[in-house]
Protein backbone atom coordinates (compact mmCIF):
# COMPACT_ATOMS: atom_id res chain seq x y z
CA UNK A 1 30.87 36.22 19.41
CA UNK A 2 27.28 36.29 21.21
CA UNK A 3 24.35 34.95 19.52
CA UNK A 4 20.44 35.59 20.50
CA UNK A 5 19.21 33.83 23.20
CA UNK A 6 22.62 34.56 25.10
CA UNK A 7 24.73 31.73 23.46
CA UNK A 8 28.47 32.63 23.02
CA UNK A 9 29.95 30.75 20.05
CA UNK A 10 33.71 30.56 20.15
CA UNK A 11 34.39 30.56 15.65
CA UNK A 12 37.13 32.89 15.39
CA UNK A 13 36.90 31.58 11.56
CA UNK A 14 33.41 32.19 10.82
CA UNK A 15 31.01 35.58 10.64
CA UNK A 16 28.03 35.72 12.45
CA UNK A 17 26.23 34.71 9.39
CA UNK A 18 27.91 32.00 8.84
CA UNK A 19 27.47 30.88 12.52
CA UNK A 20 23.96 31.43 12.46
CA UNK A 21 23.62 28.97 9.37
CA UNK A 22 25.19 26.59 11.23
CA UNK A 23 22.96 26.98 14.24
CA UNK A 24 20.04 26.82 12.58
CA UNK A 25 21.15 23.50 10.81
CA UNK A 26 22.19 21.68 13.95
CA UNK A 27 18.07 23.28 15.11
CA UNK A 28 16.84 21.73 12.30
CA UNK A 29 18.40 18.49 12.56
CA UNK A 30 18.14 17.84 16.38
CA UNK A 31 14.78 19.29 15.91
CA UNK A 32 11.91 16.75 17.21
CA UNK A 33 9.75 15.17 14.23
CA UNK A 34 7.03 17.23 12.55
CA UNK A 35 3.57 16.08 13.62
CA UNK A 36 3.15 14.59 10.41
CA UNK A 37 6.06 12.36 10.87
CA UNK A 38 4.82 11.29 14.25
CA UNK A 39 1.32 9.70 12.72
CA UNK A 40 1.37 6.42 11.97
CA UNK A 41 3.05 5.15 8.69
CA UNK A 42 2.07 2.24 6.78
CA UNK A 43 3.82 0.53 4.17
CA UNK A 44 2.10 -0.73 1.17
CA UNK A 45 2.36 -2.22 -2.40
CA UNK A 46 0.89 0.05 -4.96
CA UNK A 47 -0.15 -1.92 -8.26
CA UNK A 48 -2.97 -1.11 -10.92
CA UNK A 49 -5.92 -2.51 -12.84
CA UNK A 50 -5.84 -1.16 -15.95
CA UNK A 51 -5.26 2.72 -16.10
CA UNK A 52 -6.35 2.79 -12.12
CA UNK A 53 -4.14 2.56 -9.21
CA UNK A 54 -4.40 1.10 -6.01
CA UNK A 55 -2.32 -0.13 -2.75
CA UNK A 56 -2.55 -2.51 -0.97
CA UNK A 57 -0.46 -2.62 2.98
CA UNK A 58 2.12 -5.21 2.85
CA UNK A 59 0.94 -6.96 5.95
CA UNK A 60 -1.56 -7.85 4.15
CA UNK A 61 0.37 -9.67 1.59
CA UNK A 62 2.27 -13.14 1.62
CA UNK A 63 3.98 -12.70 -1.47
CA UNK A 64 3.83 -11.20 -4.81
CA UNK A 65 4.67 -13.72 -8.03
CA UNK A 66 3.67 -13.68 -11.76
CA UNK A 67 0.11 -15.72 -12.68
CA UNK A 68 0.43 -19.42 -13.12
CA UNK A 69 -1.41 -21.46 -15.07
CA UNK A 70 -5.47 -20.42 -14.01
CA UNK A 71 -7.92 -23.32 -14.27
CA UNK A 72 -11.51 -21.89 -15.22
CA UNK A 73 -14.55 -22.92 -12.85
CA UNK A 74 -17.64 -23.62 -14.79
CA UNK A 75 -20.69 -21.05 -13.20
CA UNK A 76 -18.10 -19.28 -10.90
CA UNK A 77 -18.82 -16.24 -9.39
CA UNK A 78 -17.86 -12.97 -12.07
CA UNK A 79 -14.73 -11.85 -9.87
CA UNK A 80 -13.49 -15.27 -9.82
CA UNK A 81 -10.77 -15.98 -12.39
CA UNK A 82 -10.24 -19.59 -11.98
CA UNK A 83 -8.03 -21.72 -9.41
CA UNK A 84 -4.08 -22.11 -9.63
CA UNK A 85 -1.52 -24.42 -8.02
CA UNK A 86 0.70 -22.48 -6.39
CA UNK A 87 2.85 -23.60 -3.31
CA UNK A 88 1.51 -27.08 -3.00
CA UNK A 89 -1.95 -25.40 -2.37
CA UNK A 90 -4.94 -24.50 -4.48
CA UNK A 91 -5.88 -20.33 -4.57
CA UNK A 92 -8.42 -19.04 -5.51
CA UNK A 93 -7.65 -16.29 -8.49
CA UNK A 94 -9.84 -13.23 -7.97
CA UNK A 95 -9.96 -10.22 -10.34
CA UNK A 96 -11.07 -7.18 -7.89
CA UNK A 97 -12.34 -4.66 -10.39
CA UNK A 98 -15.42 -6.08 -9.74
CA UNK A 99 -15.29 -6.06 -6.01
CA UNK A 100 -14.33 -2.12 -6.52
CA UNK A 101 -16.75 -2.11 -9.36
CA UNK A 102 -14.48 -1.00 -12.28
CA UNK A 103 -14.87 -2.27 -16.10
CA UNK A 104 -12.61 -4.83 -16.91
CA UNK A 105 -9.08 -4.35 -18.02
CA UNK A 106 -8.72 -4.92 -21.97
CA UNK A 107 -5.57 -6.76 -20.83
CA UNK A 108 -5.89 -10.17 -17.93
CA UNK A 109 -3.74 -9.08 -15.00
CA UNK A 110 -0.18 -10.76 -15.28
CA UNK A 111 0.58 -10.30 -11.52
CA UNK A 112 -1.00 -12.07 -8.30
CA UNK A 113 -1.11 -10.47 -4.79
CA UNK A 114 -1.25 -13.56 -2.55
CA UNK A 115 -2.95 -11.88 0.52
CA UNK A 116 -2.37 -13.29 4.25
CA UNK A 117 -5.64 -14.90 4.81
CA UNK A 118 -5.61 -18.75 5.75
CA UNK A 119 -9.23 -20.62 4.35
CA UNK A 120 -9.52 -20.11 1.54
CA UNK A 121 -6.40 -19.37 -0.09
CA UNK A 122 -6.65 -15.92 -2.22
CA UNK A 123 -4.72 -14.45 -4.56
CA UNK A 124 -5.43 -10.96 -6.34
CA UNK A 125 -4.97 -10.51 -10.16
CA UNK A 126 -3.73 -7.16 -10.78
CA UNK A 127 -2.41 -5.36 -14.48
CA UNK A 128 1.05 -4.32 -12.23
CA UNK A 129 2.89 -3.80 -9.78
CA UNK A 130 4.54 -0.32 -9.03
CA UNK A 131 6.09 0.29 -6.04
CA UNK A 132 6.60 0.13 -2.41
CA UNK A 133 5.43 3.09 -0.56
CA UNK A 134 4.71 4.65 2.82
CA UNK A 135 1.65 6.32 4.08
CA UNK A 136 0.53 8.59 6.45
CA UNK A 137 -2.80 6.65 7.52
CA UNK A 138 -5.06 8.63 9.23
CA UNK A 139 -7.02 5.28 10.41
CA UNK A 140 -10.21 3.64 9.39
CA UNK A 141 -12.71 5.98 7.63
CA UNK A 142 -15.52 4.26 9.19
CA UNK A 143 -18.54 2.25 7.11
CA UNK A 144 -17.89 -0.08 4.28
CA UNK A 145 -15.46 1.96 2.43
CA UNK A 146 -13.54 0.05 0.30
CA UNK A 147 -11.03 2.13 -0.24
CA UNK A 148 -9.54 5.28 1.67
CA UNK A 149 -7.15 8.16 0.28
CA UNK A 150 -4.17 8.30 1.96
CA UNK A 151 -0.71 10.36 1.55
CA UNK A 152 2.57 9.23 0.37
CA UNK A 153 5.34 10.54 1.81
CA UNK A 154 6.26 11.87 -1.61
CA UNK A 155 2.92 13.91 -1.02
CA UNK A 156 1.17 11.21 -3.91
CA UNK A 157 -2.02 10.20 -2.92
CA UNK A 158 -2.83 6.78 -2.84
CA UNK A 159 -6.45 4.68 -2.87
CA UNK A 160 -5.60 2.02 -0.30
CA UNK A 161 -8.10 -0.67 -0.47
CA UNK A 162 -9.24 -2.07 2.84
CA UNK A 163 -7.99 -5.75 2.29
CA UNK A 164 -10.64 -7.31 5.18
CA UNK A 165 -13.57 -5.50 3.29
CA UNK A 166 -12.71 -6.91 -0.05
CA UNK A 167 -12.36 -10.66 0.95
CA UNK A 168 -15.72 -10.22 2.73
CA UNK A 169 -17.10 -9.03 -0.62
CA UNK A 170 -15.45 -11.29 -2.56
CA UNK A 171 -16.72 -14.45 -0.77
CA UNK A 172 -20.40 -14.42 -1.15
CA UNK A 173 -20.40 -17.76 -2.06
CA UNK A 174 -18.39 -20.66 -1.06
CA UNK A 175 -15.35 -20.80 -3.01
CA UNK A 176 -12.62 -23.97 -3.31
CA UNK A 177 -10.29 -24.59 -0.22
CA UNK A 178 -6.48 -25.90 0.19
């Protein structure tokens, strides 16, 4: 049986339709990526505050736990919840809504995002967390964004916030170490 583009096919048990199905599936599959799936992916931790959702890319995180015990700090700065034990060291308990200047949730977070950053400890209160994604990430978006849009591969889009940025705006003042 020949096939365009001069290929013979040797399927004494198949119609040329049926062939042609079958060629186009092996296309498809040896096929190289779309360009989509040759930007670069990230993978992140989507969570929320409230009714808003967020993500946050796991190399940003060193673990994910429910909230201990949270020690209040007498005239502490308004996005920081208290201090907790956790580990052997002391972290500092920060509620971001007011880094990404949202109202508060009715409800105190019940999860922590510890986040990969050495002095001082810090540790994210969020309402919940949702899932483990991956993104298309386009790359910075330049300026002091906060937080960039970015495309699941489920075609959800997700605010990621820009982990660096909100520590920097979080620490105005000097908060506890250990």
């Amino acid at each position: 049986m020949s096939m365009p583009g001069d290929l013979r096919v040797a399927a004494p048990f198949l119609d040329a339709e049926a062939v042609a199905a079958v060629l186009a599936e092996r296309q498809r599959a040896l096929a190289p990526p779309e360009a989509a799936d040759q930007r670069a992916r990230t993978r992140v931790l989507t969570w929320t505050l409230g009714d808003e959702a967020y993500a946050t890319p796991l190399a940003d995180l060193f673990e994910v736990a429910a909230i201990p015990r949270v020690t209040a700090v007498p005239g502490a700065p308004a996005a920081l919840v208290g201090l907790i034990a956790w580990r052997g060291a002391v972290l500092n308990l920060f509620d971001p809504a007011v880094a990404l200047r949202l109202a508060a949730p009715e409800e105190p977070g019940r999860a922590m995002l510890v986040l990969r950053h050495a002095a001082p400890r810090i540790a994210l209160q969020v309402s919940a967390i949702t899932a483990a994604a991956a993104v298309v990430d386009r790359g910075a978006t330049g300026g002091d964004t906060l937080t960039r849009f970015v495309e699941a591969d489920d075609g959800q889009r997700l605010a990621v916030v820009d982990t660096a940025l909100l520590i920097q705006r979080l620490l105005a003042r000097p908060l506890q170490e250990g």
